[in-house]
C-alpha atoms as a PDB file:
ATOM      1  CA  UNK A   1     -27.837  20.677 -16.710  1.00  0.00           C
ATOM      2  CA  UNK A   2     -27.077  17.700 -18.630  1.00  0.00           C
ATOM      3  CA  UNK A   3     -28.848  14.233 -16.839  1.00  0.00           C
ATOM      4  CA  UNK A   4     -26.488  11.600 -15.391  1.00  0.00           C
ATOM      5  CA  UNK A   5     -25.933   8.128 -17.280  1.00  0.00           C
ATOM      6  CA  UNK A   6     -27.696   5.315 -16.167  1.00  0.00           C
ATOM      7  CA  UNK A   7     -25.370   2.873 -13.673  1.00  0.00           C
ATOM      8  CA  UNK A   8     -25.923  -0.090 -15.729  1.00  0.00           C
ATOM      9  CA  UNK A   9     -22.708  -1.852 -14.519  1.00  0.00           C
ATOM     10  CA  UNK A  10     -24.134  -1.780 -11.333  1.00  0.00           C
ATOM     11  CA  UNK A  11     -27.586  -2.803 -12.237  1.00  0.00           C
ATOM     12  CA  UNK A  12     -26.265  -5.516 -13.709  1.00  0.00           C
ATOM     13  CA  UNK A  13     -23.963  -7.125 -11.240  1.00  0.00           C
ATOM     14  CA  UNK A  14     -26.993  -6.743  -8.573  1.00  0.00           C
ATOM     15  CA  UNK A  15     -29.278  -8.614 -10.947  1.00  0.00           C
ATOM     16  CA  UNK A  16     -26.408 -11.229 -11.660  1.00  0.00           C
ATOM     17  CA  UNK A  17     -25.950 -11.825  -7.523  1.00  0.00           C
ATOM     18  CA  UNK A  18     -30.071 -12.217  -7.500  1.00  0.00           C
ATOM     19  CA  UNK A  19     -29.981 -14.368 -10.117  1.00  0.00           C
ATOM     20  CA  UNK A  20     -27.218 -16.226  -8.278  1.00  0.00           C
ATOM     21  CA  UNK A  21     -28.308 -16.030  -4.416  1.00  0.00           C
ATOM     22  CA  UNK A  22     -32.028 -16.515  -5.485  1.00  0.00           C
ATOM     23  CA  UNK A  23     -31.351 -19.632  -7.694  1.00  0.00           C
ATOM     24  CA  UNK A  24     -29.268 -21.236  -4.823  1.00  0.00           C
ATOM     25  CA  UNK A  25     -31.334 -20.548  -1.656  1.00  0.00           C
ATOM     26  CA  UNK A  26     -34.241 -22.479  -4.252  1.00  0.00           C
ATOM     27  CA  UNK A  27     -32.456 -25.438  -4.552  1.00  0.00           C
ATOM     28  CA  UNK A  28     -31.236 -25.480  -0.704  1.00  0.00           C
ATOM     29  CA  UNK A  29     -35.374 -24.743  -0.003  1.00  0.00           C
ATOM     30  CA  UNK A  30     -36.271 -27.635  -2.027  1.00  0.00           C
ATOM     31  CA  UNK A  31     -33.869 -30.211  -0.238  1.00  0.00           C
ATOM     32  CA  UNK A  32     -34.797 -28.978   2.776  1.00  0.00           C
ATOM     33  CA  UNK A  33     -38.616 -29.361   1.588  1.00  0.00           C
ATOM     34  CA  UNK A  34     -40.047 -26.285   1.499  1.00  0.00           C
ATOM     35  CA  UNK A  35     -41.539 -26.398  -1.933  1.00  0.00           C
ATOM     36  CA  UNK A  36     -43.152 -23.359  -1.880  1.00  0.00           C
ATOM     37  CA  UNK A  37     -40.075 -21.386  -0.834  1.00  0.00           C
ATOM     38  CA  UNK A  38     -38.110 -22.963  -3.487  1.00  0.00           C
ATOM     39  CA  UNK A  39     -40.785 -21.924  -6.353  1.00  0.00           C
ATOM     40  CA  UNK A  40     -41.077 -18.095  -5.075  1.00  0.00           C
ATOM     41  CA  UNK A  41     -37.290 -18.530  -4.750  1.00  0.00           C
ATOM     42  CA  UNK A  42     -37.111 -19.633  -8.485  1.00  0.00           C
ATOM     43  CA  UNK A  43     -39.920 -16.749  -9.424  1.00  0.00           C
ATOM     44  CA  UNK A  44     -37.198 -14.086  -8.502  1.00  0.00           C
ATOM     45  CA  UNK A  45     -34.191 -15.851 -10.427  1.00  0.00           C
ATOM     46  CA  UNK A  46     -37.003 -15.816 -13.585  1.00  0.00           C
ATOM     47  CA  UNK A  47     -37.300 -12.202 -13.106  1.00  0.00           C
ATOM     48  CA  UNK A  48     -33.229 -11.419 -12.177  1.00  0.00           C
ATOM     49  CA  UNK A  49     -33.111 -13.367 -15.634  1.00  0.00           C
ATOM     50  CA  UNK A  50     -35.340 -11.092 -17.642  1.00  0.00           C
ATOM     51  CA  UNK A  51     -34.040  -8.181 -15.784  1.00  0.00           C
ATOM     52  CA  UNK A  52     -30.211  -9.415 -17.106  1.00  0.00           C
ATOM     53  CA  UNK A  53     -32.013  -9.264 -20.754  1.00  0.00           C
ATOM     54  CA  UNK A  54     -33.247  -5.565 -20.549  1.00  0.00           C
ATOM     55  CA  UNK A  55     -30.378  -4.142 -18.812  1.00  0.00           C
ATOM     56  CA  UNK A  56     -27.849  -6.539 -21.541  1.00  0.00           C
ATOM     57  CA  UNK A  57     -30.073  -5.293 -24.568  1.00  0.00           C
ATOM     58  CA  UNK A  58     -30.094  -1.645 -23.336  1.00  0.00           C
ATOM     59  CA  UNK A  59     -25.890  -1.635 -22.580  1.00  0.00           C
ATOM     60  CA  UNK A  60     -25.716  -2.604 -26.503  1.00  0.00           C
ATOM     61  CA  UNK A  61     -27.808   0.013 -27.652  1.00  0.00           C
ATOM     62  CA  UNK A  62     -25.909   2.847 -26.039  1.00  0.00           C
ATOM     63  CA  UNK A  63     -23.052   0.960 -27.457  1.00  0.00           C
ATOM     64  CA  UNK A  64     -20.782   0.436 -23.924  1.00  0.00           C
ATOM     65  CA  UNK A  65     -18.903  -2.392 -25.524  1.00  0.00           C
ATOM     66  CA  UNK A  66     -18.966  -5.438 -23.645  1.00  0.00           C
ATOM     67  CA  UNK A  67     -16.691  -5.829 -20.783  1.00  0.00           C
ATOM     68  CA  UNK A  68     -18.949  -5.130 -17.525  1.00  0.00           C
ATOM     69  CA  UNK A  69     -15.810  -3.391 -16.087  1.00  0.00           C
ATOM     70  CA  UNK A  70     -14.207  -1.242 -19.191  1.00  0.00           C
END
């Protein structure tokens, strides 16, 4: 039984709306002065970044192309 290919599109679009939703609610912590908040907030968009890195560089290597949807 052959094993079923990785979702990456899917990976990727999550890590793109953590990136996004993470980044935000840090900024909107910040004004509202919650400093720590914001930096854990910020952590997580770090990570959503690096996690947008692996998941890019492995989509190249199986050679997907490069449309997210095609």
């Amino acid at each position: 039984m052959e094993r079923p290919e990785t979702p990456l599109n899917l990976r990727i679009a999550l890590a793109v709306f953590g990136l996004v939703v993470s980044a935000a609610l840090g900024v909107l912590s910040w004004l509202a002065g919650w400093f720590v908040a914001a930096v854990a907030l910020w952590a997580i968009a770090v990570i959503a970044v690096v996690n947008l890195i692996v998941l890019t560089q492995k989509r190249i290597k199986r050679g997907d192309g490069n449309s997210l949807f095609g």
